[in-house]
Protein backbone atom coordinates (compact mmCIF):
# COMPACT_ATOMS: atom_id res chain seq x y z
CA UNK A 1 -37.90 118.28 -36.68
CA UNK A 2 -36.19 115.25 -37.66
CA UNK A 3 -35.01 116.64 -40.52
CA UNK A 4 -33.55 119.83 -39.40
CA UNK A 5 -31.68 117.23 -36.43
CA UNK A 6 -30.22 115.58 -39.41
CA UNK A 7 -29.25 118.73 -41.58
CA UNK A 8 -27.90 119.78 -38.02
CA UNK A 9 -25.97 116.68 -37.86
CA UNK A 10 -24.93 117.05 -41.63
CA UNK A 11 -23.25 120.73 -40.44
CA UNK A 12 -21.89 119.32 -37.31
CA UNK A 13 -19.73 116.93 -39.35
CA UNK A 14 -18.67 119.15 -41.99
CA UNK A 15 -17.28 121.16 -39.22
CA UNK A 16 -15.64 118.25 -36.98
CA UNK A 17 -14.10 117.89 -40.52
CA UNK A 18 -12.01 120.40 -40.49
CA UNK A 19 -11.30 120.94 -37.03
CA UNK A 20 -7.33 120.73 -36.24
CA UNK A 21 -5.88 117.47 -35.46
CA UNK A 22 -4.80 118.67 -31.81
CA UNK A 23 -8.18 119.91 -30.64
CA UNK A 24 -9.18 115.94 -31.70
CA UNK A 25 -6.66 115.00 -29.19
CA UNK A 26 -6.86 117.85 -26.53
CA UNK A 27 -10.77 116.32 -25.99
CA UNK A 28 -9.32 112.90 -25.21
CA UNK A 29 -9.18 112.61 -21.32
CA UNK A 30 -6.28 111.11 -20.16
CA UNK A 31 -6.90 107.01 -19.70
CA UNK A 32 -5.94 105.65 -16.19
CA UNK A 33 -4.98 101.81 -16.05
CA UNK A 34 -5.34 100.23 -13.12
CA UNK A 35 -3.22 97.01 -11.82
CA UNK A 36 -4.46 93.38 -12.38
CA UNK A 37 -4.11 92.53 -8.53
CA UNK A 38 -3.62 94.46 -5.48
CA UNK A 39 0.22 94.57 -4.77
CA UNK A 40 0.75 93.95 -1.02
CA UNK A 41 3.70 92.77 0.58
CA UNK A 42 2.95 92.34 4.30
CA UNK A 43 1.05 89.47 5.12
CA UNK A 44 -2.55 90.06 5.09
CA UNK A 45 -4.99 89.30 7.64
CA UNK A 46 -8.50 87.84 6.45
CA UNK A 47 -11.82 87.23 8.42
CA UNK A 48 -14.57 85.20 7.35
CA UNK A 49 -17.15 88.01 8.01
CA UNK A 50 -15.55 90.83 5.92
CA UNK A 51 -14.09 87.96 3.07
CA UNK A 52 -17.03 88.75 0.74
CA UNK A 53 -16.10 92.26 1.01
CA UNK A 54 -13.09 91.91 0.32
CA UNK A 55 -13.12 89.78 -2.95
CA UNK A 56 -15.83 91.69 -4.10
CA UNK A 57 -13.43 94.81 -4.10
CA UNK A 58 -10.44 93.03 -5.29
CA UNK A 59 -10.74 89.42 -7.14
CA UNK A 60 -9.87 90.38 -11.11
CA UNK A 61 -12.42 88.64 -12.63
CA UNK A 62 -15.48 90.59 -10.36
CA UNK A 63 -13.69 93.93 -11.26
CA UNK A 64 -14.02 92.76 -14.91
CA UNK A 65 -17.62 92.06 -14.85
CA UNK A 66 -18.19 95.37 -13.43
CA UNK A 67 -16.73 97.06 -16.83
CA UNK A 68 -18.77 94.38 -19.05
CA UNK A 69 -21.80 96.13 -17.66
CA UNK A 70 -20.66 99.28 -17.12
CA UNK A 71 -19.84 99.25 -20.82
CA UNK A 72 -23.45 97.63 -21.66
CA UNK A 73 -24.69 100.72 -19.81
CA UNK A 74 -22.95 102.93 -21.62
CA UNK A 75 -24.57 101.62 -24.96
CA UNK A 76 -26.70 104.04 -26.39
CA UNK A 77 -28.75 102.94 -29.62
CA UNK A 78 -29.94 106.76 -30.25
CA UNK A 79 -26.68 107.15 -32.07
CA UNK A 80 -26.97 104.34 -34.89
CA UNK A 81 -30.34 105.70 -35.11
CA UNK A 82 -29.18 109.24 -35.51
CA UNK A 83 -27.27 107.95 -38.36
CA UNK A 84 -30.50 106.10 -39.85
CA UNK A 85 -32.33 109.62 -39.79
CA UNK A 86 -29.38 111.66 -41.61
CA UNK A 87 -29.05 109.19 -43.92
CA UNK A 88 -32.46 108.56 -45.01
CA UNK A 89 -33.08 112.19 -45.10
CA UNK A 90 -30.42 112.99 -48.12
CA UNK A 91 -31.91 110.25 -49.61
CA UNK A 92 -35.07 111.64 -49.65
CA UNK A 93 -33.55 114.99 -50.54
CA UNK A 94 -31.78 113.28 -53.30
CA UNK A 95 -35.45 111.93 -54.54
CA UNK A 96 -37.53 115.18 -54.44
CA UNK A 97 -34.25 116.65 -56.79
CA UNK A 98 -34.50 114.47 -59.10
CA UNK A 99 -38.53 114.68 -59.29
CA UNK A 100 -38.47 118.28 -59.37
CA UNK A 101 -35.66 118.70 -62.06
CA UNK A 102 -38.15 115.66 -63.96
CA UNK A 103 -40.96 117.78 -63.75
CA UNK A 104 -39.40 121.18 -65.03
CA UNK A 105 -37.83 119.45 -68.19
CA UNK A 106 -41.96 118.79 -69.05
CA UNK A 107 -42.05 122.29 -69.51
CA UNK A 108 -41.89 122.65 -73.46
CA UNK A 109 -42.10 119.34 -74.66
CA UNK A 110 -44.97 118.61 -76.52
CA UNK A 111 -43.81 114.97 -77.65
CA UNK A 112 -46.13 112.58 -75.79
CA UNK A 113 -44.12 109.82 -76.07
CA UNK A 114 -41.55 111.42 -74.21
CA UNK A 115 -44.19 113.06 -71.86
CA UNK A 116 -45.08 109.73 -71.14
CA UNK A 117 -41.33 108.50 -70.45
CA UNK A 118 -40.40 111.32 -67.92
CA UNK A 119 -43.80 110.58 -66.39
CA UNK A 120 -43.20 107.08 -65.76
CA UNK A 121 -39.70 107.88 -64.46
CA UNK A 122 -41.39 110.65 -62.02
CA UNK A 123 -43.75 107.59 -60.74
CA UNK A 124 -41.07 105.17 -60.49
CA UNK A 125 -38.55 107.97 -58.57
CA UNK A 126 -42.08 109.44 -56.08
CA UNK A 127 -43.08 105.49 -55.24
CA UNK A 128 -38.93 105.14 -54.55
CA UNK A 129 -39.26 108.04 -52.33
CA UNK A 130 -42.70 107.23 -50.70
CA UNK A 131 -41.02 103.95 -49.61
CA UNK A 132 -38.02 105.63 -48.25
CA UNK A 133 -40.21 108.64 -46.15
CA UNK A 134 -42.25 105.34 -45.31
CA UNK A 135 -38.84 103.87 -43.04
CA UNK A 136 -38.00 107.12 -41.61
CA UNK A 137 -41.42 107.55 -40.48
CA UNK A 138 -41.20 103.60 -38.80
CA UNK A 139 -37.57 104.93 -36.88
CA UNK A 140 -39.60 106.28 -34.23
CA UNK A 141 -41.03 102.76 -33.45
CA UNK A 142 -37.73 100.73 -34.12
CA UNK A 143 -36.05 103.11 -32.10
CA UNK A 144 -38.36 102.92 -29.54
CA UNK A 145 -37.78 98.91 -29.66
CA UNK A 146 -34.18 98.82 -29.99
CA UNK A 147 -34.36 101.21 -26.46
CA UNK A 148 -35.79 98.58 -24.72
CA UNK A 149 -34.29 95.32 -26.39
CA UNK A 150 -30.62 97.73 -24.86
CA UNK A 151 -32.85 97.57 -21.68
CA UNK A 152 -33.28 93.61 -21.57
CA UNK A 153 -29.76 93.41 -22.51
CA UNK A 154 -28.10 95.32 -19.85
CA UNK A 155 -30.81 93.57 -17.24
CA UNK A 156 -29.71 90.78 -18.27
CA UNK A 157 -25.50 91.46 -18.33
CA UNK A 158 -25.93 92.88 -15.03
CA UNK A 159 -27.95 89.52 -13.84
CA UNK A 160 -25.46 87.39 -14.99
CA UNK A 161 -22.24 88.86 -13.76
CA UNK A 162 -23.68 89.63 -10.51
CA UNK A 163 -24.78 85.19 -10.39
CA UNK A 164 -20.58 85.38 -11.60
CA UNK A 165 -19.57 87.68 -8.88
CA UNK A 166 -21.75 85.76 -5.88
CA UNK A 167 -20.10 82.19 -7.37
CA UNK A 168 -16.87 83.10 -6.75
CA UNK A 169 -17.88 84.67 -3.16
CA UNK A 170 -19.55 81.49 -2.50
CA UNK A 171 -16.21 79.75 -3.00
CA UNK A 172 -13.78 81.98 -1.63
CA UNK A 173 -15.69 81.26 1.60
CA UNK A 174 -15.70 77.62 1.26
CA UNK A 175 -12.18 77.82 0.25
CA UNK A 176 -11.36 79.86 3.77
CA UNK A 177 -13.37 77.04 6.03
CA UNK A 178 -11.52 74.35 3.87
CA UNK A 179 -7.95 76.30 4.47
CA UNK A 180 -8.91 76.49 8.30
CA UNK A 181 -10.03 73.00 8.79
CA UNK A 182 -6.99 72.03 7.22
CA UNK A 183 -4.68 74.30 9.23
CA UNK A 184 -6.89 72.30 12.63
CA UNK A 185 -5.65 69.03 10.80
CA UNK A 186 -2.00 69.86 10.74
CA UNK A 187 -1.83 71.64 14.08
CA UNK A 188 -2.57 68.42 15.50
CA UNK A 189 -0.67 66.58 13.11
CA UNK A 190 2.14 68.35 14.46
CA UNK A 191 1.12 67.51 17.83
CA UNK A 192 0.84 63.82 17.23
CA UNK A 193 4.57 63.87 15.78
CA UNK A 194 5.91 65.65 18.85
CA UNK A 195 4.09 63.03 20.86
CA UNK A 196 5.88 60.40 18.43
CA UNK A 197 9.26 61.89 19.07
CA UNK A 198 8.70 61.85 22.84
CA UNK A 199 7.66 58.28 22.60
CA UNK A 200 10.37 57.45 20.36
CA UNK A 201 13.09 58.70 22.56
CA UNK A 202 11.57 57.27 25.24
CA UNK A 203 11.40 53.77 23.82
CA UNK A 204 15.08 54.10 22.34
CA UNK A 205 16.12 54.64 26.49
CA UNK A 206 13.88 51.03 27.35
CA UNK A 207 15.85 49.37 24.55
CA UNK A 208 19.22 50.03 25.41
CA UNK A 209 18.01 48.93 29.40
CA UNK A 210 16.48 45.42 26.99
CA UNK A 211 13.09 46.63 28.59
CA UNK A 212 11.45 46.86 24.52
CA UNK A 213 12.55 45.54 21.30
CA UNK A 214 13.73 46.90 18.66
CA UNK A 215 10.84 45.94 16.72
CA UNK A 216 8.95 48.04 18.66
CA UNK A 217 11.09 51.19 18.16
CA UNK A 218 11.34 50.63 14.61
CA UNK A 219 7.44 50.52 14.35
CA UNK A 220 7.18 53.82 15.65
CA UNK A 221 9.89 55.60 13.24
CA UNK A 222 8.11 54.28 10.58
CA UNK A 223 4.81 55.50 12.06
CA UNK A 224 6.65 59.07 12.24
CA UNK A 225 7.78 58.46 9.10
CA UNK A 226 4.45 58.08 7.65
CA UNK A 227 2.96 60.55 9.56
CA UNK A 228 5.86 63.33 8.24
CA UNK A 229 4.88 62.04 4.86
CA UNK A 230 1.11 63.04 5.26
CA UNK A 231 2.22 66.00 7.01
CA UNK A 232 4.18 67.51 4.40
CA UNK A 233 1.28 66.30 1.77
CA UNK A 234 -1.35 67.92 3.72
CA UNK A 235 0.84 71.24 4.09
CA UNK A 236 0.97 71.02 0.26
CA UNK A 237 -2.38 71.46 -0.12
CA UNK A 238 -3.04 74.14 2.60
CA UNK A 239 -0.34 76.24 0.53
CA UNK A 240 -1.83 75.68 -2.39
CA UNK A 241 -5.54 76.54 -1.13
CA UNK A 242 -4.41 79.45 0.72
CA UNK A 243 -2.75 80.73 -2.61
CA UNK A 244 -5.96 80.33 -4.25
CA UNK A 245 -8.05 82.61 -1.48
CA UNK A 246 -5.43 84.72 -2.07
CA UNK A 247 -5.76 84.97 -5.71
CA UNK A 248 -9.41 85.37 -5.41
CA UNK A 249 -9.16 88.29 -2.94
CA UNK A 250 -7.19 89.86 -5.31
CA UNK A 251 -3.78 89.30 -4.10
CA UNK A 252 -0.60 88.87 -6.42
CA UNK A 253 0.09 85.28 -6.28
CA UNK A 254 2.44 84.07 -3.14
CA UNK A 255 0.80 86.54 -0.63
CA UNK A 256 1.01 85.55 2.92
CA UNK A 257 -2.56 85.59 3.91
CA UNK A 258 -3.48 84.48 7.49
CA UNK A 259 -7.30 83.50 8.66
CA UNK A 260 -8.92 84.41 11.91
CA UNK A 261 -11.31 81.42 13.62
CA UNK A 262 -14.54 80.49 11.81
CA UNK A 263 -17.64 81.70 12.91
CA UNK A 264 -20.59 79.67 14.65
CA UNK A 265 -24.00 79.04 13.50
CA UNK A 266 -26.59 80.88 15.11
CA UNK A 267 -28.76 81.79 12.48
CA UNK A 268 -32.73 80.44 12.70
CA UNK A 269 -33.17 78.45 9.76
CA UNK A 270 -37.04 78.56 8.48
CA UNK A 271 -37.63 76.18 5.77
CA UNK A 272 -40.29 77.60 3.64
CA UNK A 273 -39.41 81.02 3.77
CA UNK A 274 -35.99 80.50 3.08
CA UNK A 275 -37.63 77.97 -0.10
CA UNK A 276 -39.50 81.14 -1.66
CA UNK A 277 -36.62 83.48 -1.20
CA UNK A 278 -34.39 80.87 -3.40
CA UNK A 279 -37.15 80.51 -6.30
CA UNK A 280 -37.34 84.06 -6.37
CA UNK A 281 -33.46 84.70 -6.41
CA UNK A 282 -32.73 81.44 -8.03
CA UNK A 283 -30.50 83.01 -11.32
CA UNK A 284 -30.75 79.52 -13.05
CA UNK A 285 -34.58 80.00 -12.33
CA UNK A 286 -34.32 83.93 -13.78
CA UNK A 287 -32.05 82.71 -16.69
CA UNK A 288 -35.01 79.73 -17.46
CA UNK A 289 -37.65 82.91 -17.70
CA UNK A 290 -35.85 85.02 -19.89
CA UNK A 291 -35.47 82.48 -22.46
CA UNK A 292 -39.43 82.12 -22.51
CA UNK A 293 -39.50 85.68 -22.75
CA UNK A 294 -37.14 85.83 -25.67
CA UNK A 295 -38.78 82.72 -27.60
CA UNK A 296 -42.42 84.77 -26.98
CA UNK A 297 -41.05 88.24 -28.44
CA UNK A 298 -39.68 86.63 -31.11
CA UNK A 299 -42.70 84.82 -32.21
CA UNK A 300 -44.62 88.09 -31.58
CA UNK A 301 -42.56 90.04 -33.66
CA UNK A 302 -42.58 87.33 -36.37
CA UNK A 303 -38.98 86.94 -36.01
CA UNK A 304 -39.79 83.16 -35.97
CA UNK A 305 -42.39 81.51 -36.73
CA UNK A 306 -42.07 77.93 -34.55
CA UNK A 307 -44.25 78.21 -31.51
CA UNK A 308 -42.69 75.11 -30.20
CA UNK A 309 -39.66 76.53 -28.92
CA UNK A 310 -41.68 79.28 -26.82
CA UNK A 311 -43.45 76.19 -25.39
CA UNK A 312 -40.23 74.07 -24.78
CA UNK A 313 -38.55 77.03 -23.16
CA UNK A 314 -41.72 76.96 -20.64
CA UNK A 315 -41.18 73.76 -20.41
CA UNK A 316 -37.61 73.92 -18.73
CA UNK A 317 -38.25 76.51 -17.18
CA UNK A 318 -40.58 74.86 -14.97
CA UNK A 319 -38.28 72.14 -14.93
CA UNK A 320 -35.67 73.86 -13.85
CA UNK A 321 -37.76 75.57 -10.96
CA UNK A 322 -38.15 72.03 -9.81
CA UNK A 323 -34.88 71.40 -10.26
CA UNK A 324 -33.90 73.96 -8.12
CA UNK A 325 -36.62 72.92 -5.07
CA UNK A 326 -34.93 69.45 -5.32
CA UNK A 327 -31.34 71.01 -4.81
CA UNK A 328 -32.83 73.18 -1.99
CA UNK A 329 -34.18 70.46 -0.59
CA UNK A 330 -30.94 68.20 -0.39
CA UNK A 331 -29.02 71.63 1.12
CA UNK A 332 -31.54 72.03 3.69
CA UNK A 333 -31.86 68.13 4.71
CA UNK A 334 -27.68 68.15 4.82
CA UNK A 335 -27.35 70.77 6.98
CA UNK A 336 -30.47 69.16 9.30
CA UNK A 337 -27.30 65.91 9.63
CA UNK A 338 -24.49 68.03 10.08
CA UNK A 339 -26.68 69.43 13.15
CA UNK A 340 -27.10 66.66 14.34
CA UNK A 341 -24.09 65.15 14.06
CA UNK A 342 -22.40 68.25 15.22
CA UNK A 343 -24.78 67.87 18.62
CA UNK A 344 -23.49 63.93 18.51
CA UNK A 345 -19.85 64.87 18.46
CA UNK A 346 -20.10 67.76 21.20
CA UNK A 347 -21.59 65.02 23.87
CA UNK A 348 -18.85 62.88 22.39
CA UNK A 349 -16.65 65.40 23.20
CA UNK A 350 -17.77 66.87 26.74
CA UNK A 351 -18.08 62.94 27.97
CA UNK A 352 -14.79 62.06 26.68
CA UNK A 353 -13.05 65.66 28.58
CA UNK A 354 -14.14 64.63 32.05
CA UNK A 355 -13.19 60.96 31.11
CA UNK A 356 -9.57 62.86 30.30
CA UNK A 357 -9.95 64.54 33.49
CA UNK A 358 -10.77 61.64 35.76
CA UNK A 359 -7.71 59.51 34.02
CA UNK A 360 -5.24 61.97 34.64
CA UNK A 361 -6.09 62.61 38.14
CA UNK A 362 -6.02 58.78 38.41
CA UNK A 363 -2.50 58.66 36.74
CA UNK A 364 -0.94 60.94 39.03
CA UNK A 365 -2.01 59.28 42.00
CA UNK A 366 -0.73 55.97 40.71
CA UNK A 367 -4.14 54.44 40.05
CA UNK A 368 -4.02 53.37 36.61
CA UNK A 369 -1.19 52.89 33.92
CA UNK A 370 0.29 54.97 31.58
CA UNK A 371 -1.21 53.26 29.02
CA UNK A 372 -4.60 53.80 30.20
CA UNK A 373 -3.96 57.57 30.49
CA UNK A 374 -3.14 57.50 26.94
CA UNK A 375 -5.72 56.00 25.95
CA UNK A 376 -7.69 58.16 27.80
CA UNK A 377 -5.83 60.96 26.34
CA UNK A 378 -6.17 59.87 22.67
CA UNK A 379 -9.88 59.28 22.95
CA UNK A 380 -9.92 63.25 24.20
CA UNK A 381 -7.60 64.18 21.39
CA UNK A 382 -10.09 62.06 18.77
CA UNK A 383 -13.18 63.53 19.84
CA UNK A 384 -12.19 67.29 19.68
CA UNK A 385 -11.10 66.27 16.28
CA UNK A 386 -14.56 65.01 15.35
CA UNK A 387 -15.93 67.95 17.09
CA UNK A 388 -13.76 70.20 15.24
CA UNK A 389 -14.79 68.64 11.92
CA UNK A 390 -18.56 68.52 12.65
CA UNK A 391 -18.06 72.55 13.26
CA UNK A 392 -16.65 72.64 9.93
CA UNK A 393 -18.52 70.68 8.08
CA UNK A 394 -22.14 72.36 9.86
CA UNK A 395 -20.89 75.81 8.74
CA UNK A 396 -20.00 74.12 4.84
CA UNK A 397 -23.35 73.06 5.05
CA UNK A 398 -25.11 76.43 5.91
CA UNK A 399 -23.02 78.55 4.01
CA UNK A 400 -24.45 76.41 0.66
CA UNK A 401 -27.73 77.23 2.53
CA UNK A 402 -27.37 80.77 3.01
CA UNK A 403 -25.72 81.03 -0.88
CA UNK A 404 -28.72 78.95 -2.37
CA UNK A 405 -31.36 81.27 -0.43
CA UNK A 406 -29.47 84.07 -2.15
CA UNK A 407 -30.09 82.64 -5.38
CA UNK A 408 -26.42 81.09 -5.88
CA UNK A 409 -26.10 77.26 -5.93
CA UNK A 410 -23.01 75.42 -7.49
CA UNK A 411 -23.18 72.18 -9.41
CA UNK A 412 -20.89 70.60 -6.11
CA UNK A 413 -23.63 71.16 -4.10
């Protein structure tokens, strides 16, 4: 059967041989190219809930993995193998030629030390021959084994661009709660200059009536000064992070993206279960196993023969199982403190709103000074601050958690 595939094969190409050049080219299908990055030119509007979607779809890099194992997929080893059988056949062919053309030029001779001569060259050309129908008989097995070392292969391509994929999820996310905690930071940045300027003119007013110094008028410009100075730094980076979610969603670079407001955490959080479904998505954990499995195939199949470095690659892969518990472990006790310093900052924040409350009631009825009712004011501004970056920092904190149960955990956390 074999044999007739590869005489079949032998015809086939004797005929693509002489088939026209523009049939060759008439069977191409027409190749498609598709654009680096998305092209959009009205701003784009991002939520946190649809993000992975999103650069899933569009970020470059995740679109290139795809290919990688689309084109490991594609991989088919019959076809080298295919090859192996044609080849070994004319070989073989070639052989039993030569034997019988040996054989019927004994017909006659009656010179035994001649006989003797074409019968050694018969041996030497049959044992040739034997050893060559010997490997085409073994392509059944080695193709068999090079099907499923392709197997492993792909497995494994698709294993590791998918870990690729999920890290840069991971820190497009992180990268949209950075962008909005940042855009909290300058929206009352901006609010703390306007309150500068009103002071400012204010003051300016009480020293032209000599009721403040000048002293005290230049200390606040240079307050506003410094405060313009972090302002514009701060804005710096926001523009720079936002370009980078952008880039990573798959936007050309210098899209205007706008987020909507973060999420909450609402999500029950149970320890151990969440534990076992890292181990057993863990890709570091995965990548640890196959290396055992490669270093035990290849002593099996006497492709080496140092047992050591099957039982080193046990060996880290156990400790990097333990590794990974000990990173799980420092996720899940983080998040346990940003819950309860989140809980800290909203009592800091709901005592300090009726404090608010109280003063400015009190300040409009003329019982306490302006200065107290700033005070009073700026405590209120402080704590929503520190509630807002509590918020921020929780949902950090349990997206790691969330991403590490998944299997996913970066080296920053």
């Amino acid at each position: 059967m074999k044999r007739a595939a590869a005489a079949g094969l032998c015809a086939a190409l004797l005929c693509g041989m002489c088939a026209p050049a523009y049939a060759a080219d008439a069977a191409k299908p027409a190749q498609t190219t598709t654009t680096a990055q998305t092209e959009v030119k009205a701003p784009v509007k991002l939520t946190f809930d649809t993000l992975e979607k999103t650069v899933r779809e569009g970020n470059v890099s995740i679109r290139s993995y795809q290919q990688t194992v689309e084109s490991a997929e594609k991989t088919d080893v019959s076809d080298q193998y295919i090859n192996k059988y044609f080849n070994l056949s004319q070989q073989i062919d070639a052989y039993d030629r030569q034997i019988r053309e040996l054989k019927k030029s004994r017909d006659g001779i009656t010179d035994t030390e001649l006989l003797k001569s074409i019968n050694a060259q018969i041996n030497v050309l049959q044992a040739q021959r034997e050893s060559l129908y010997r490997q085409y008989n073994d392509l059944d097995d080695d193709e068999d084994d090079a099907k499923d070392e392709q197997k492993k292969t792909v497995d494994s391509t698709r294993r590791q661009m998918q870990n690729n994929a999920d890290t840069i999820c991971m820190s497009a996310e992180n990268n949209y709660i950075s962008l909005a905690s940042m855009q909290y930071s300058l929206a009352q940045t901006e609010r703390s200059l306007q309150q500068l300027d009103r002071t400012i003119a204010q003051t300016k007013k009480q020293v032209a009536l000599g009721i403040a110094t000048r002293n005290t008028l230049s200390g606040l410009q240079s307050q506003r000064e410094l405060l313009a100075a972090q302002q514009k730094s701060a804005q710096t980076s926001a523009d720079s992070l936002r370009n980078t979610l952008a880039i990573q969603c798959g936007y050309p670079t210098g899209t205007e993206i706008t987020i909507e407001a973060l999420p909450g955490v609402t999500n029950a959080v149970d320890y151990e279960k969440d534990l076992a479904s890292a181990l057993e998505n863990s890709y570091s954990i995965w990548s640890a196993g196959d290396s055992v499995r490669k270093a035990s195939d290849d002593y099996e199949n006497d492709v080496t023969n140092n047992l050591h470095a099957y039982e080193a690659a046990k060996i880290q892969r156990d400790a990097t199982e333990e590794s990974v518990k000990s990173s799980f472990r420092k996720l899940y006790k983080t998040m346990q403190e940003k819950v309860t310093a989140m809980t800290a900052a909203q009592g800091d924040l709901t005592q300090a709103q009726k404090t608010f409350a109280v003063s400015k009631l009190q300040y409009k009825r003329g019982m306490i000074s302006r200065l107290k009712y700033e005070e009073a004011q700026d405590t209120y501004m402080t704590a929503q601050e520190t509630a807002e970056n509590a918020r921020t920092d929780l949902l950090t904190a349990y997206n790691n958690y969330e991403w590490a149960k998944r299997g996913v955990m970066s080296s920053a956390n």
